[in-house]
Protein backbone atom coordinates (compact mmCIF):
# COMPACT_ATOMS: atom_id res chain seq x y z
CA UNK A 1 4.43 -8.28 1.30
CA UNK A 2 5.08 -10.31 -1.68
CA UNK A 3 5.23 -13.60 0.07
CA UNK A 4 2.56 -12.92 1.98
CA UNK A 5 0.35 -12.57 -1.56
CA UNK A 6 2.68 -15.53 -2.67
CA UNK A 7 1.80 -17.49 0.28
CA UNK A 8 -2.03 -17.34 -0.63
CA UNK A 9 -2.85 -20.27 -2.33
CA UNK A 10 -1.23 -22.22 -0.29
CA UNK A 11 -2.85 -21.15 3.48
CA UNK A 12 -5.73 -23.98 2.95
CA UNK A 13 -2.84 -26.32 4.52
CA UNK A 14 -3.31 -23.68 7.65
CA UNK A 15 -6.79 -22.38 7.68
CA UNK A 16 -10.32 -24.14 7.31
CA UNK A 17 -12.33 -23.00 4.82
CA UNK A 18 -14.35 -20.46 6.89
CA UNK A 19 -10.86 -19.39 8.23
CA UNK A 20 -9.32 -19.26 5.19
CA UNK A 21 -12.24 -16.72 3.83
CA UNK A 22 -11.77 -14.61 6.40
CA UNK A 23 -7.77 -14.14 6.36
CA UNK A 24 -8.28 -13.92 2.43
CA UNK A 25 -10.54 -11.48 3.00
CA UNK A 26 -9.13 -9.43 6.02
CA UNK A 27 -5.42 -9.73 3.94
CA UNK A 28 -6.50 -7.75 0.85
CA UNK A 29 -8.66 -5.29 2.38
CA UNK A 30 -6.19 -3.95 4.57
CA UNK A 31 -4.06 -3.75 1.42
CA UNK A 32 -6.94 -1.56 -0.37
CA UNK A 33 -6.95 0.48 3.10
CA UNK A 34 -2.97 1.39 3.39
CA UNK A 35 -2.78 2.32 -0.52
CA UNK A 36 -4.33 5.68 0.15
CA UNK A 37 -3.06 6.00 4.02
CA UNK A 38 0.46 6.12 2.30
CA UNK A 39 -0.04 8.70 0.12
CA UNK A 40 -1.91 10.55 2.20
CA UNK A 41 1.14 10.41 4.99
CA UNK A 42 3.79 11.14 2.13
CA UNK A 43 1.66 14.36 0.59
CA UNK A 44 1.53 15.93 4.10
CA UNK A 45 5.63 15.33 4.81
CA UNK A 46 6.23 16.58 1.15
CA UNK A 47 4.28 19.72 2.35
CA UNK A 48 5.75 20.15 5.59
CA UNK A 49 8.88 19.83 4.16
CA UNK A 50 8.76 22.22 1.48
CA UNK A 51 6.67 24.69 3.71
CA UNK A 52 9.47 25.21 6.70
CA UNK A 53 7.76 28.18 7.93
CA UNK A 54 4.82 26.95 8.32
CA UNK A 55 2.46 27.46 11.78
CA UNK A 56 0.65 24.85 13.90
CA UNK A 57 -2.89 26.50 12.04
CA UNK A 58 -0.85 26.19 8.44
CA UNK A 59 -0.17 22.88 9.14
CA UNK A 60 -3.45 21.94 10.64
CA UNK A 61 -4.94 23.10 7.24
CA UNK A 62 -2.68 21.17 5.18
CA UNK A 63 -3.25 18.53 7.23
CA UNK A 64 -6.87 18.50 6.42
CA UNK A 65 -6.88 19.09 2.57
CA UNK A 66 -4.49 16.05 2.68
CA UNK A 67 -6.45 13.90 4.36
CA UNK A 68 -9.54 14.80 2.60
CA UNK A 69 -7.84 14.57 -0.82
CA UNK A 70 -7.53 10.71 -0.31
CA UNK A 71 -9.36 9.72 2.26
CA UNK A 72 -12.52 12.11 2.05
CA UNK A 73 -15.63 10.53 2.70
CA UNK A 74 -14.63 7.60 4.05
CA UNK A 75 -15.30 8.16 7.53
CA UNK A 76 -18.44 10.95 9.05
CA UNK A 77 -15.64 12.82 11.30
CA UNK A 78 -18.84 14.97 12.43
CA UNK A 79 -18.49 15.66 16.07
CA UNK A 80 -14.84 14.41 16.13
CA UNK A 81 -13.44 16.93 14.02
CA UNK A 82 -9.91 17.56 16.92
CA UNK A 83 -9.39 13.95 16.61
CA UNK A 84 -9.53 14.24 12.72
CA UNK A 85 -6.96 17.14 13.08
CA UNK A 86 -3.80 15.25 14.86
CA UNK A 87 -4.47 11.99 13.16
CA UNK A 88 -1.56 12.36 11.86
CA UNK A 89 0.33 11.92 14.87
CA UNK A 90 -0.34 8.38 14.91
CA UNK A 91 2.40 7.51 12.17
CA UNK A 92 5.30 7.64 13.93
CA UNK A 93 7.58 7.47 10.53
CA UNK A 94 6.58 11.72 10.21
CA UNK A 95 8.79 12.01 13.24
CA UNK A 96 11.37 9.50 13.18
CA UNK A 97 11.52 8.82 9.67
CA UNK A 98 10.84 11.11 7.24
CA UNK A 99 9.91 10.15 3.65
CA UNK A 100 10.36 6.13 4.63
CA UNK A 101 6.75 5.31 4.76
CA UNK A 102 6.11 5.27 0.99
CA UNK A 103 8.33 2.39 0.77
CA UNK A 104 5.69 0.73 2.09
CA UNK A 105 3.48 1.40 -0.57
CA UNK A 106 6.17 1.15 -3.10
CA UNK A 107 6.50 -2.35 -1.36
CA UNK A 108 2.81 -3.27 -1.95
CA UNK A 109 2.38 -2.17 -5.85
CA UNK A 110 5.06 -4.49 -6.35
CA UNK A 111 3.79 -7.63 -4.69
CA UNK A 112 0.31 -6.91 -5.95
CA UNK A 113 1.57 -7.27 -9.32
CA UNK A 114 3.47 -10.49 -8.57
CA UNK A 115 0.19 -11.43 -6.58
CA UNK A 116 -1.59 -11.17 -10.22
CA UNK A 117 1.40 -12.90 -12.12
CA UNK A 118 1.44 -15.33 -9.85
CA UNK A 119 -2.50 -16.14 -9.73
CA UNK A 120 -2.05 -16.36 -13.87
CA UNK A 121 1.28 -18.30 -13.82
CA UNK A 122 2.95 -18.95 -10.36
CA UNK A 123 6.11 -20.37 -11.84
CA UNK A 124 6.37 -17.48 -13.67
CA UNK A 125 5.89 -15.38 -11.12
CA UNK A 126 8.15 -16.79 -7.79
CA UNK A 127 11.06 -17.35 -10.76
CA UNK A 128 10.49 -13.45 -11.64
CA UNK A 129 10.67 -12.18 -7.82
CA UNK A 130 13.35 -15.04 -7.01
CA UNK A 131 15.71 -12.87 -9.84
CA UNK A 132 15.16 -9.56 -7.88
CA UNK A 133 15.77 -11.15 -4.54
CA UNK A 134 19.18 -13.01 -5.93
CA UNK A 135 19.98 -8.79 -6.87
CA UNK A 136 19.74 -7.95 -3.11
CA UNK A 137 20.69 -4.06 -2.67
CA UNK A 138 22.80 -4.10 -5.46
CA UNK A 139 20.90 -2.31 -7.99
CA UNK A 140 18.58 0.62 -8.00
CA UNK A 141 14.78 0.10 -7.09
CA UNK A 142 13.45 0.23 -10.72
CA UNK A 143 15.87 -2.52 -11.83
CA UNK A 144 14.79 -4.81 -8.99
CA UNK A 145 11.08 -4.17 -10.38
CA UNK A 146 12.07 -4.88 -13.82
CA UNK A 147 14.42 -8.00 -12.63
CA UNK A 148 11.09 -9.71 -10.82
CA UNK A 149 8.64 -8.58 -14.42
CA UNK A 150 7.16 -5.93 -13.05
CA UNK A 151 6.25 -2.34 -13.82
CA UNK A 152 7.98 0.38 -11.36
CA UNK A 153 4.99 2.78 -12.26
CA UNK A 154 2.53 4.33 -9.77
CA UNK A 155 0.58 5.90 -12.28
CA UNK A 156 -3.34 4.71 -12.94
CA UNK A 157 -2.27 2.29 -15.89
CA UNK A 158 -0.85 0.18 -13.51
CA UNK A 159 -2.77 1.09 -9.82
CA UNK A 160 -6.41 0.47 -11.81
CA UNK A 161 -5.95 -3.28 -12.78
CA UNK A 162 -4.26 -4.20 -9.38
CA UNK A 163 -6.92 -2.02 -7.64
CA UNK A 164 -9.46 -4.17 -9.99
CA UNK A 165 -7.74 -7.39 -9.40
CA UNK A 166 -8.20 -7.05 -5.53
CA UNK A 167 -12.23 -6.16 -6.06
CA UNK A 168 -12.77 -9.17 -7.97
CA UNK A 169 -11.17 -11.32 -5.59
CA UNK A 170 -12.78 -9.77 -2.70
CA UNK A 171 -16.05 -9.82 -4.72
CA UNK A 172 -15.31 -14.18 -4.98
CA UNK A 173 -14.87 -14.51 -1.15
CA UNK A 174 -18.22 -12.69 -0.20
């Protein structure tokens, strides 16, 4: 995900302008989409998880609160309320993987804030994630954040300005 963001500048060499627009465009919306498909999918296995009793009409409910916590209103599920209910199904990580899928968002914080290093000072920024990648597995998560210069925080101080980051730059391609 990181190189993908660090890759940006660089896809004119690829893409015509038009092109390039469009991939910029398509790229960092679907990063503003899986943000709160994430946490929506990690909410419902923490509840599942720590609700082992639960019935198919317990979980259908939790289901829904979850979905609607952060994801209401984004889509009029009027009419197609049973599809709504097992859309959950379609992440195949509940099943075979329990608790892996917020890696993925764990993944993305990280290379957004590179992604906003880098479009400041891109030296800066490839030297940064070049120190966490020379780490490997070798140390914990949070030291491989704080190895590249970045914050391992998940909290609004640091999701707001990447969130903002990402509008403005969507706002420039329109």
């Amino acid at each position: 995900m990181a190189m993908e963001l660090l890759a940006d500048p660089h896809l004119d060499v690829i893409y015509g302008p038009d092109d390039l627009r469009r991939s910029r465009r398509e790229h960092l919306e679907g990063i503003i989409r899986l943000l709160p498909w994430v946490a929506t999918i990690d909410a419902f296995q923490h509840w599942i998880y720590t609700h082992p009793g639960h019935t198919a009409d317990d979980r259908l409910g939790a289901w829904l609160a979850t979905y609607d916590r952060f994801r209401g209103g984004e889509v009029d599920w009027e009419g197609l309320e049973a599809p709504k209910a097992r859309l959950w199904h379609r992440q195949l990580h509940i099943f075979e993987y329990p608790f892996y899928y917020i890696e993925y968002g764990i993944a993305q914080l990280g290379a957004l804030q590179l992604w906003v290093r880098g479009r400041r000072d891109p030296d800066a920024a490839l030297a940064g994630y070049r120190r966490a990648l020379a780490l490997g597995g070798s140390r914990p998560l949070p030291e491989l954040f704080e190895a590249a210069g970045l914050e391992f925080d998940f909290s609004e101080r640091t999701l707001a300005p990447l969130v903002g980051a990402v509008s403005e730059a969507l706002a420039a391609l329109c």
